[in-house]
C-alpha atoms as a PDB file:
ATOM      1  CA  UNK A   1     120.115 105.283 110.626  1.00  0.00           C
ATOM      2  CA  UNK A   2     116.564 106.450 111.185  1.00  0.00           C
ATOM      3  CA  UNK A   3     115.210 107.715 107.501  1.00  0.00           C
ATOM      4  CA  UNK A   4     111.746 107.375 108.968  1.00  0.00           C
ATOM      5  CA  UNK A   5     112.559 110.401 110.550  1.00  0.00           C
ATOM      6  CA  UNK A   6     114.321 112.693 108.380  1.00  0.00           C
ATOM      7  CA  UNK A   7     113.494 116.347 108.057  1.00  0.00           C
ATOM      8  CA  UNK A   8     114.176 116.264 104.107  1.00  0.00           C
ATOM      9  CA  UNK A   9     111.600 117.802 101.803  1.00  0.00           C
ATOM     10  CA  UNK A  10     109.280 115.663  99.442  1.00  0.00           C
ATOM     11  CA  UNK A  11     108.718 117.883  97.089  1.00  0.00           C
ATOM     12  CA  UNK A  12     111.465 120.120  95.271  1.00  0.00           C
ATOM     13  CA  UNK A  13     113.788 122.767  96.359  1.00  0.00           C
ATOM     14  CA  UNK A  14     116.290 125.153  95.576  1.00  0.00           C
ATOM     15  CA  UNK A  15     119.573 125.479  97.858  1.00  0.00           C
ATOM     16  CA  UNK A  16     121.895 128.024  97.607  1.00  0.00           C
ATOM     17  CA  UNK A  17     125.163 126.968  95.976  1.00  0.00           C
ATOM     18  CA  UNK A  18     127.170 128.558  98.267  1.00  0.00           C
ATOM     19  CA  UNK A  19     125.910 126.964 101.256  1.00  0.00           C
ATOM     20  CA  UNK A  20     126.148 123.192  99.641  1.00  0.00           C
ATOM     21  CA  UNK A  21     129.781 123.981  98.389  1.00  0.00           C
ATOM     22  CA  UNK A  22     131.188 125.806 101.747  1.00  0.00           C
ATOM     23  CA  UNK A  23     132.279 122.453 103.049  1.00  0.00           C
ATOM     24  CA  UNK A  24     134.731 121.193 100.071  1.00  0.00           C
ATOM     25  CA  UNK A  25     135.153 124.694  98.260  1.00  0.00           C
ATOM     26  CA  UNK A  26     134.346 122.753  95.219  1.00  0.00           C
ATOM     27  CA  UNK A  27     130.507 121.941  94.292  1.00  0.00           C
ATOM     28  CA  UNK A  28     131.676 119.230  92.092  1.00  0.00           C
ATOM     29  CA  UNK A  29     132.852 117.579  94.904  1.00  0.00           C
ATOM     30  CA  UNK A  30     129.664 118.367  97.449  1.00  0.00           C
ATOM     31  CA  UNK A  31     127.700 117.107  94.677  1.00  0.00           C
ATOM     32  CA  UNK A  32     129.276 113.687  94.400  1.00  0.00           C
ATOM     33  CA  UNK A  33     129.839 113.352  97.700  1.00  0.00           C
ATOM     34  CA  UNK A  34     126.097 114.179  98.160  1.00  0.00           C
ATOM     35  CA  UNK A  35     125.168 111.503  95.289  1.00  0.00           C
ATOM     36  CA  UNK A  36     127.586 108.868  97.171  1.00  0.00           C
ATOM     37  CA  UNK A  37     125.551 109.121 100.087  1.00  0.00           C
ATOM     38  CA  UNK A  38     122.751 109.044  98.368  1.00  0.00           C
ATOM     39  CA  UNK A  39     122.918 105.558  96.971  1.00  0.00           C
ATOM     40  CA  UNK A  40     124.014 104.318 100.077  1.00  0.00           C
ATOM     41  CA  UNK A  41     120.263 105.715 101.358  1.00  0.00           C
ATOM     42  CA  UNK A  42     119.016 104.073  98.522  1.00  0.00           C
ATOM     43  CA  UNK A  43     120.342 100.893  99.069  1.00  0.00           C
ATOM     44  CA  UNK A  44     119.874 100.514 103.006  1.00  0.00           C
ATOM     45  CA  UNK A  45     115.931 101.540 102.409  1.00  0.00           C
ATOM     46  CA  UNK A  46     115.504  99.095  99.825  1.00  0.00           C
ATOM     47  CA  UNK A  47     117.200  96.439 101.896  1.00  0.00           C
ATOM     48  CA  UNK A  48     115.093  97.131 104.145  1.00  0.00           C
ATOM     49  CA  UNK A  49     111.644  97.528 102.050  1.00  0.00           C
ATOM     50  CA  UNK A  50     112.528  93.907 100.406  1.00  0.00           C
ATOM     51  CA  UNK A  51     112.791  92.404 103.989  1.00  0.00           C
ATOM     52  CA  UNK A  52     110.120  93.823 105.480  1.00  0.00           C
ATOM     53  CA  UNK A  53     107.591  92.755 101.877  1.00  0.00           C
ATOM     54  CA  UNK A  54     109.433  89.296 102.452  1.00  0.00           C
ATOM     55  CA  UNK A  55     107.475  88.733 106.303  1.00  0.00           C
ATOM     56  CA  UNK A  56     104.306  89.374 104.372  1.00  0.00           C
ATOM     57  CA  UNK A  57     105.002  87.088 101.444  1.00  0.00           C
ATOM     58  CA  UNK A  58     102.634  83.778 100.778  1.00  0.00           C
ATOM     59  CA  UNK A  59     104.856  81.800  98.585  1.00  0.00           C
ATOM     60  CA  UNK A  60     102.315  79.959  95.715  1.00  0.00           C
ATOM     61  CA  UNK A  61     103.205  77.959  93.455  1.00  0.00           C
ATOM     62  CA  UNK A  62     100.117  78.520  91.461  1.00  0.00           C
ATOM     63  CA  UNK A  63     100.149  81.415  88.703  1.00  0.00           C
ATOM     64  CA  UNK A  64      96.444  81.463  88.472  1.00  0.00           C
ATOM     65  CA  UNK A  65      96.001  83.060  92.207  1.00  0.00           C
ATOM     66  CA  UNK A  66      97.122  86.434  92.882  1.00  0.00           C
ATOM     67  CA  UNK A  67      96.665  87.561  96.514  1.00  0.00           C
ATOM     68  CA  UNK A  68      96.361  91.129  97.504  1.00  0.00           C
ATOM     69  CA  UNK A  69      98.073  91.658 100.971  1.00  0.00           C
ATOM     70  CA  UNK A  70      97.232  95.006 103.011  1.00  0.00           C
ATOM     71  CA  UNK A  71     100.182  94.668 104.536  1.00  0.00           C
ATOM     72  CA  UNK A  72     102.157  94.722 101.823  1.00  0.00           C
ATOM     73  CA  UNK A  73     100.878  97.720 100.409  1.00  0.00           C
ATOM     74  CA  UNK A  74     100.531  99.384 103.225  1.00  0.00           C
ATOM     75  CA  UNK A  75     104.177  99.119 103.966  1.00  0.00           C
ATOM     76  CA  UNK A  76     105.139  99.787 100.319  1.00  0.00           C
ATOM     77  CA  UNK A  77     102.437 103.187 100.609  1.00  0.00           C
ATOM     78  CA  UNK A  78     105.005 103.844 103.541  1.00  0.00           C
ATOM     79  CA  UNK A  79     108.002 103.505 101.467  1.00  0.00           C
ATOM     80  CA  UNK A  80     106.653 105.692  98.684  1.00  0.00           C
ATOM     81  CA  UNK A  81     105.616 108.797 100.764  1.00  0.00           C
ATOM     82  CA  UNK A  82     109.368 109.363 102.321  1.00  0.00           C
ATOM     83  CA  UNK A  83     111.801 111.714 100.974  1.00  0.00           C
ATOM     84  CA  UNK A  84     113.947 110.942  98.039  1.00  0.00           C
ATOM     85  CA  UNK A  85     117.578 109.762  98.969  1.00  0.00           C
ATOM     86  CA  UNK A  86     118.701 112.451  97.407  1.00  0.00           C
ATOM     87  CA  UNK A  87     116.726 114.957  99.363  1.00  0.00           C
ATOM     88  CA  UNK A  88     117.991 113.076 102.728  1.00  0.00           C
ATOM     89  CA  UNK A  89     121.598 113.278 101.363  1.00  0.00           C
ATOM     90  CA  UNK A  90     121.276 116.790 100.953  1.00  0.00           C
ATOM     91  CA  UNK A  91     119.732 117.747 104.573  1.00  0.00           C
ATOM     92  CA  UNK A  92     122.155 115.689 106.201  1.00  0.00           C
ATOM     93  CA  UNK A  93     124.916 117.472 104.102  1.00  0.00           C
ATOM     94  CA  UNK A  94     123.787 120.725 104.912  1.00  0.00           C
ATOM     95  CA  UNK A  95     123.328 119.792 108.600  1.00  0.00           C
ATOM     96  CA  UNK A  96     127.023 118.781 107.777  1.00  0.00           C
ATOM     97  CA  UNK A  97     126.034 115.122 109.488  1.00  0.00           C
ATOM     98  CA  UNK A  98     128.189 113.416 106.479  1.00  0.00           C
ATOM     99  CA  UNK A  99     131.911 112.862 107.319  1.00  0.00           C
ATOM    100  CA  UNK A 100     134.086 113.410 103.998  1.00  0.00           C
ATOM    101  CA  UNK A 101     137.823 113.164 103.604  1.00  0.00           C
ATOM    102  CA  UNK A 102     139.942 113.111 100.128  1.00  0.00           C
ATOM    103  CA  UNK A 103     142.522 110.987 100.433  1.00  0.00           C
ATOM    104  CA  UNK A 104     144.793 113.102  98.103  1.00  0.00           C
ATOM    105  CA  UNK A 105     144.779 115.654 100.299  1.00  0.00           C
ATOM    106  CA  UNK A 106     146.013 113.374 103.605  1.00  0.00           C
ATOM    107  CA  UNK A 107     148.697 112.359 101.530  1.00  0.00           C
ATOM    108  CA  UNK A 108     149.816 115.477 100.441  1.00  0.00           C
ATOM    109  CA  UNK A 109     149.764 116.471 104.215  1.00  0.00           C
ATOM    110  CA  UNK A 110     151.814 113.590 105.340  1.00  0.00           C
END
């Protein structure tokens, strides 16, 4: 997925309970489902931060000699101005673009 992209806010906000909750009638359950997602954004951007630091990387085996690479810190300045996970987890909640399912329930349906 595309987080370069996302619509999420940097800074803070406040939602309105009932509209993060509509989906599960439970905001226990929006919020962990929201804070699942949330480390999976996590993970796939640092996945991808660590690979894209790793093209720019001069390996050295000296510890006197520290290079500074533009690149790199243009890439990690990147990183550090995009929405929170949490932030993207909530948008695409609220744009209900996260699929959800409690097992429990299928089986109580079957």
């Amino acid at each position: 997925m595309d987080y370069k992209n996302s619509e999420a806010p940097v800074t803070t906000v406040t939602y309105d309970k009932v509209k993060v909750e509509t989906p599960t009638h439970n905001i226990y359950e929006a919020i962990s489902i929201i804070a699942k997602r949330a480390n999976q954004i996590n993970e796939d951007l640092k996945k991808e931060l660590i690979d894209k630091l790793d093209e720019f990387a001069t390996h050295n085996d000296s510890l006197e000699e520290v290079f500074e690479n533009k690149e790199q810190i243009e890439v990690s300045k990147f990183y550090e101005k995009l929405p929170k996970p949490t932030a993207m987890a909530v948008e695409e909640w609220l744009n209900d673009r996260i699929y959800h399912r409690n097992p429990e329930e299928t089986d109580k349906n079957q």
